[in-house]
N, C-alpha and C. Protein backbone atom coordinates (compact mmCIF):
# COMPACT_ATOMS: atom_id res chain seq x y z
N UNK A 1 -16.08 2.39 55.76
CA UNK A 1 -15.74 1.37 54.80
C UNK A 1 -16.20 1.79 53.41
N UNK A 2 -17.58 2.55 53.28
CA UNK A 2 -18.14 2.86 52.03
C UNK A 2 -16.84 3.98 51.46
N UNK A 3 -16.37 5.12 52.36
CA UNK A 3 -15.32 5.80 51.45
C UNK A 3 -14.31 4.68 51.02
N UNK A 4 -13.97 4.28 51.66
CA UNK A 4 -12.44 3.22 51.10
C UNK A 4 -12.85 2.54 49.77
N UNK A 5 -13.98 1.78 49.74
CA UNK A 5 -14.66 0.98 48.59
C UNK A 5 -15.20 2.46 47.22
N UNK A 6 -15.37 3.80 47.81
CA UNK A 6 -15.80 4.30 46.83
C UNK A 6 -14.09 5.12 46.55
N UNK A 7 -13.24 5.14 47.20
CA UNK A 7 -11.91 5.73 46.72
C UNK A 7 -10.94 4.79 45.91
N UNK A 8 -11.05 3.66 46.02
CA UNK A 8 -11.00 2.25 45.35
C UNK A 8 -11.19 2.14 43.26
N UNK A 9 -13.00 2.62 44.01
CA UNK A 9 -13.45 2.51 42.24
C UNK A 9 -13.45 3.67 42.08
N UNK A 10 -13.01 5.00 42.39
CA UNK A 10 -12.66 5.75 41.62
C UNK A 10 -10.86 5.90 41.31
N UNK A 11 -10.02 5.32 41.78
CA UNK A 11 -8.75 4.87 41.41
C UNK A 11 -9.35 4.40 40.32
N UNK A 12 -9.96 2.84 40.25
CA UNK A 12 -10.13 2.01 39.14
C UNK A 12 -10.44 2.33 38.39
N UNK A 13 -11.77 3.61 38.54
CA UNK A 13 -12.01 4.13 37.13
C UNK A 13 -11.35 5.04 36.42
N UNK A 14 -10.46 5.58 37.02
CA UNK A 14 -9.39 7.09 36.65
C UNK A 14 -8.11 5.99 35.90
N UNK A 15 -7.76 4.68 36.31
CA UNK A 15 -6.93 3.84 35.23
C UNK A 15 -7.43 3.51 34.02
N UNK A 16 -8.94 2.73 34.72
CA UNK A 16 -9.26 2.72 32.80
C UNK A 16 -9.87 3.73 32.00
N UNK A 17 -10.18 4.77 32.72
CA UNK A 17 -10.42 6.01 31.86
C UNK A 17 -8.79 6.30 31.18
N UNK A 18 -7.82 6.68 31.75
CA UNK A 18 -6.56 6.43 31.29
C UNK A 18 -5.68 5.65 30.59
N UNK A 19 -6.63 4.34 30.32
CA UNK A 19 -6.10 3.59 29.19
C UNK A 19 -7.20 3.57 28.07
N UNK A 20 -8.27 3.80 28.24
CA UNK A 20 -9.38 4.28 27.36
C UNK A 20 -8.48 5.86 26.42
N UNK A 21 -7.99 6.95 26.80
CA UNK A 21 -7.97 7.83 26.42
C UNK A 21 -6.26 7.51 25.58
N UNK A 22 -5.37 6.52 25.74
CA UNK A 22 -4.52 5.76 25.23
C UNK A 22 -4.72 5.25 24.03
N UNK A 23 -5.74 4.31 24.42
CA UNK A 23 -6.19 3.65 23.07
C UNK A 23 -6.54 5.08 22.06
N UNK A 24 -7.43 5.83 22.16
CA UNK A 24 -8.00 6.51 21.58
C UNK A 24 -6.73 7.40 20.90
N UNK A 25 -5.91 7.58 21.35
CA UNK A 25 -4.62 8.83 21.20
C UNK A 25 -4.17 7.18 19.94
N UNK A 26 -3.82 6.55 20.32
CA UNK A 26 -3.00 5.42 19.22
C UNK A 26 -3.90 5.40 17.71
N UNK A 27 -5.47 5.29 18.47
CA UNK A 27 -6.12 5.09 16.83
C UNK A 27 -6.34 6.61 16.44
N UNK A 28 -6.15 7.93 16.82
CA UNK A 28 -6.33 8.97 16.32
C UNK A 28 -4.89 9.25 15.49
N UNK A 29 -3.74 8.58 16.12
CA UNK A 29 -2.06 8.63 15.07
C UNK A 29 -2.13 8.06 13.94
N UNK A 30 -3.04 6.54 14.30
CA UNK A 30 -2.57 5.84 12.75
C UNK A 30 -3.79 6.43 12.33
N UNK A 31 -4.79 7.05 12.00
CA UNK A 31 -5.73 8.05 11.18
C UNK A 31 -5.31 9.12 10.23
N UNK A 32 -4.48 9.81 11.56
CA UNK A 32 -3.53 11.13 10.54
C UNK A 32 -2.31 10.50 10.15
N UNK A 33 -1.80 9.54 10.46
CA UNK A 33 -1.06 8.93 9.42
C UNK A 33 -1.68 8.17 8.09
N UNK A 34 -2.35 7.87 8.73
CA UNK A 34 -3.17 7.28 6.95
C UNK A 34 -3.58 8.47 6.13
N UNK A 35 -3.70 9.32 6.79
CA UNK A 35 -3.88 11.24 5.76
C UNK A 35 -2.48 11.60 5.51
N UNK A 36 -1.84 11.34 5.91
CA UNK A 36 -0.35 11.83 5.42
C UNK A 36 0.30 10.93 4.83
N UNK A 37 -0.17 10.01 4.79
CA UNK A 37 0.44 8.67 3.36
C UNK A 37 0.39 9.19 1.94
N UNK A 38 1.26 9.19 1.25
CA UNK A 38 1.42 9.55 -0.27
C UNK A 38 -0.09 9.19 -0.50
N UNK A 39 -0.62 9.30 -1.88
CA UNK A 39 -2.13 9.47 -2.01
C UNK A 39 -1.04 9.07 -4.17
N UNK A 40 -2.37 7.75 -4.14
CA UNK A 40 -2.07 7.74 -5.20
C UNK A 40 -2.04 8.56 -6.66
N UNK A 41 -3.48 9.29 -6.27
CA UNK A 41 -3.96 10.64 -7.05
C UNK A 41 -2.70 11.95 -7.37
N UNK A 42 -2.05 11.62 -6.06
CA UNK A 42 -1.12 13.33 -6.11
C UNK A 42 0.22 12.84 -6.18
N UNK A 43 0.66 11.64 -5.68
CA UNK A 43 1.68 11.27 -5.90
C UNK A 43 2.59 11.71 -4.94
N UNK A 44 1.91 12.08 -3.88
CA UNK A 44 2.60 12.35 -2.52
C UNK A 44 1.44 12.68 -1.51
N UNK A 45 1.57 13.42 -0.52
CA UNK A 45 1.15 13.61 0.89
C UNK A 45 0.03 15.00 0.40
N UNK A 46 -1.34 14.89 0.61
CA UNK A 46 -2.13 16.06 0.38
C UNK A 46 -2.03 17.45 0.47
N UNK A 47 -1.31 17.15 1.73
CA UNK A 47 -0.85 18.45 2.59
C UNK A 47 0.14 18.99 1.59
N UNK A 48 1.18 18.33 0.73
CA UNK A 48 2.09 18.84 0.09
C UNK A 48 1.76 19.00 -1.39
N UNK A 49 0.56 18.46 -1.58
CA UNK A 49 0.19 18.64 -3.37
C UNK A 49 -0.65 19.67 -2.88
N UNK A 50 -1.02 20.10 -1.78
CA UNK A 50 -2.15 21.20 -1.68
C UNK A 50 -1.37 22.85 -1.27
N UNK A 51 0.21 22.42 -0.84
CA UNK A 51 1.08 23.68 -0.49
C UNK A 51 1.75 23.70 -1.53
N UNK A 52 1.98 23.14 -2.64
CA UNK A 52 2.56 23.36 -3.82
C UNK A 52 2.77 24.75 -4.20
N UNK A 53 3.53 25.09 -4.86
CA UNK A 53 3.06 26.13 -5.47
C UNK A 53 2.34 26.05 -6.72
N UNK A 54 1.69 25.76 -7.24
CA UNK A 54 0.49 25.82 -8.21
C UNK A 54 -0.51 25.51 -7.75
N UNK A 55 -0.67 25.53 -6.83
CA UNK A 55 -2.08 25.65 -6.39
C UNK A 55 -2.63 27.07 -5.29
N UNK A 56 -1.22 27.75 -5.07
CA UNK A 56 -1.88 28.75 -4.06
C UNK A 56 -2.81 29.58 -4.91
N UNK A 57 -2.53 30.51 -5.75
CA UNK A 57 -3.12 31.24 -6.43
C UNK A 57 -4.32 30.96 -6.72
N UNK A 58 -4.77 29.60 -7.44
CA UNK A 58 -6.39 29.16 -7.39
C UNK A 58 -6.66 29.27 -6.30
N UNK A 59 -6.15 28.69 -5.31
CA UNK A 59 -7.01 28.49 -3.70
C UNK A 59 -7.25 29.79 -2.96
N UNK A 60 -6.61 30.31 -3.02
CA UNK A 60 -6.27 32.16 -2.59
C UNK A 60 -7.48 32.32 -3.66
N UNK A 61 -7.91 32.48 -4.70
CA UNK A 61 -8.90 33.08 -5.62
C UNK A 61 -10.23 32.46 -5.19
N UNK A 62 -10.15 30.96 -4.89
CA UNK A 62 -11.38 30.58 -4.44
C UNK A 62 -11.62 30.62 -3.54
N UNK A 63 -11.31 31.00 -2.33
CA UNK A 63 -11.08 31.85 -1.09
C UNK A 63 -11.87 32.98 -0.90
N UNK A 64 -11.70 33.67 -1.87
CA UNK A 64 -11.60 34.95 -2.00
C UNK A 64 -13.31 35.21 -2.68
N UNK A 65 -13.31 34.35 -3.65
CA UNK A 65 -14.90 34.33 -4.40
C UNK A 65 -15.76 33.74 -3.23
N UNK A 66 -15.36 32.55 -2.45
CA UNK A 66 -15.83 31.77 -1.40
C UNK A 66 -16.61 33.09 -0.18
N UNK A 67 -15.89 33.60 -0.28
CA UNK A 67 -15.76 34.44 1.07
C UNK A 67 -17.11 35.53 0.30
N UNK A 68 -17.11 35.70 -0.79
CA UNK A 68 -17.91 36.90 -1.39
C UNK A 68 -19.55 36.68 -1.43
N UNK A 69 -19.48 35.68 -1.74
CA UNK A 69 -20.58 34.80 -2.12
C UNK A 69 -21.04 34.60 -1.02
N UNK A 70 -20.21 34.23 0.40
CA UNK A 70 -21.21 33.69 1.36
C UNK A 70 -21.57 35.59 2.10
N UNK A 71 -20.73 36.42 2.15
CA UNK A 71 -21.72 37.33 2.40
C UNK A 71 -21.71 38.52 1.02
N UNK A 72 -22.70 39.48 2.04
CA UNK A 72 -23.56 40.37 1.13
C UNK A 72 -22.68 41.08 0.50
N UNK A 73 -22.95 41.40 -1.10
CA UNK A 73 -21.57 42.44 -1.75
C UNK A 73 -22.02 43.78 -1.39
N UNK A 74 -22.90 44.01 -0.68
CA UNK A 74 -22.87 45.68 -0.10
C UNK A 74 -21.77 45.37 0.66
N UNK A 75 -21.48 44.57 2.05
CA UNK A 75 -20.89 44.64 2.79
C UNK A 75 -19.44 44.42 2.70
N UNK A 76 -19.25 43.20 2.03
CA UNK A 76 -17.72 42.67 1.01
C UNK A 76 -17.31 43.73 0.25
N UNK A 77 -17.62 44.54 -0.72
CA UNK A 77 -16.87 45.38 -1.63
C UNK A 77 -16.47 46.39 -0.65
N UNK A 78 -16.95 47.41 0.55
CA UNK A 78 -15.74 48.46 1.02
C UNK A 78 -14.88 47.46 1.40
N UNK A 79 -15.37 46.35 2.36
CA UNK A 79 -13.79 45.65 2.75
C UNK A 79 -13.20 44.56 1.95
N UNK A 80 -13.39 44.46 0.44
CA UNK A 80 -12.08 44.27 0.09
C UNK A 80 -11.12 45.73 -0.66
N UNK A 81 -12.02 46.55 -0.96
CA UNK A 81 -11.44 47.66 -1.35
C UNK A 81 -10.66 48.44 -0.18
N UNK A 82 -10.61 48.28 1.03
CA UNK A 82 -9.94 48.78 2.41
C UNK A 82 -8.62 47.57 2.23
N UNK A 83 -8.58 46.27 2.49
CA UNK A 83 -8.05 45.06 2.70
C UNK A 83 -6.51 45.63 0.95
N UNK A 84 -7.54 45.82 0.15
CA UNK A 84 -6.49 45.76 -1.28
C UNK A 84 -5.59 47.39 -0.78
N UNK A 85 -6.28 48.51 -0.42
CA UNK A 85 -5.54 49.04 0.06
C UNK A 85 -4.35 49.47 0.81
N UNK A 86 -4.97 48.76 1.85
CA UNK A 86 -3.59 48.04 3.22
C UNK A 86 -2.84 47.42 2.61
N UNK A 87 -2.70 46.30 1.36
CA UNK A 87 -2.03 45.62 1.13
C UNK A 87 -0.89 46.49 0.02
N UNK A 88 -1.80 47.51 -0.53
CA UNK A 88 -0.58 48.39 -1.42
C UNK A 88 0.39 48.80 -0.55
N UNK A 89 0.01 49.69 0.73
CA UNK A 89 0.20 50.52 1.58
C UNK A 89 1.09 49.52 2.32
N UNK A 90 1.35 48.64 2.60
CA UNK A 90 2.24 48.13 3.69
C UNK A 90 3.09 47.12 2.36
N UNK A 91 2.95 46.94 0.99
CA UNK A 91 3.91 46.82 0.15
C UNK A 91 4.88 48.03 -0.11
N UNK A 92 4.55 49.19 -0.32
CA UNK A 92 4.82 50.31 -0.72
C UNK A 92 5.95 50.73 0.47
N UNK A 93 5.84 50.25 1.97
CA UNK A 93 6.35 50.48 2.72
C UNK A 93 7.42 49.55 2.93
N UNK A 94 7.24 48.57 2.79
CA UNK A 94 8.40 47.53 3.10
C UNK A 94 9.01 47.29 1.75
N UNK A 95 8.79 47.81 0.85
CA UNK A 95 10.15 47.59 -0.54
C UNK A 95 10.48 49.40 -0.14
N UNK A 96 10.45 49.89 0.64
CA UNK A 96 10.87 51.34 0.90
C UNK A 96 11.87 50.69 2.06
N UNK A 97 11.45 49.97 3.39
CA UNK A 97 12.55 49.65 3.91
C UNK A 97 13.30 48.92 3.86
N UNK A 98 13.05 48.19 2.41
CA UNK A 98 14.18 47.00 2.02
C UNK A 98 15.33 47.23 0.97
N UNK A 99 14.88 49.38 0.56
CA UNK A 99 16.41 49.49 -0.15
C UNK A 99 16.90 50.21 0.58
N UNK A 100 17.95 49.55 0.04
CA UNK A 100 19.52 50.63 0.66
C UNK A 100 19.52 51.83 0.57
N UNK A 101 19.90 52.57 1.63
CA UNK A 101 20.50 54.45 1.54
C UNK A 101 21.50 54.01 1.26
N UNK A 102 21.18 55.32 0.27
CA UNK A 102 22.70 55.41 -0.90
C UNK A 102 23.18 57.13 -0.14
């Protein structure tokens, strides 16, 4: 009888754990919907005054100082001087395979 009564309340508790994790999913939607509501400040949705284009370039720069600052510039300067490299090097290559043979 004790299994039947303990297979019982664990049904019972696996429902309201399951409407517990419901509720929680409903108030976690209207949250990120209240973050994705126009924003009186930007005059739209954060996410979209923050993908703008006028803002990558600062954010990419403060990124970039961000990243320097938190570690050591012995260690940061070869790898951004490796990183700026790669980035010539695989420009240099793909405007090579993006013209036409003549």
């Amino acid at each position: 009888m004790s299994a039947t009564t303990n297979t019982v309340s664990l049904a019972q508790r696996r429902e309201e754990l399951i409407a517990a994790c419901s509720r929680q999913r409903s108030e976690l939607g209207r949250e990120f919907s209240n973050l994705r509501a126009p924003s009186v400040l930007t005059g739209g949705g954060i996410g979209r005054f923050l993908s703008s284009g006028k803002l990558k370039l600062p954010l990419t720069i403060a990124g970039v100082v961000l990243g320097m600052v938190a570690t050591k510039p012995s260690r940061a300067m070869p790898l951004l001087a490796t990183g700026l490299s790669l980035f010539k090097l695989v420009n240099s290559v793909l405007s090579a395979l993006r013209k036409p043979a003549a």
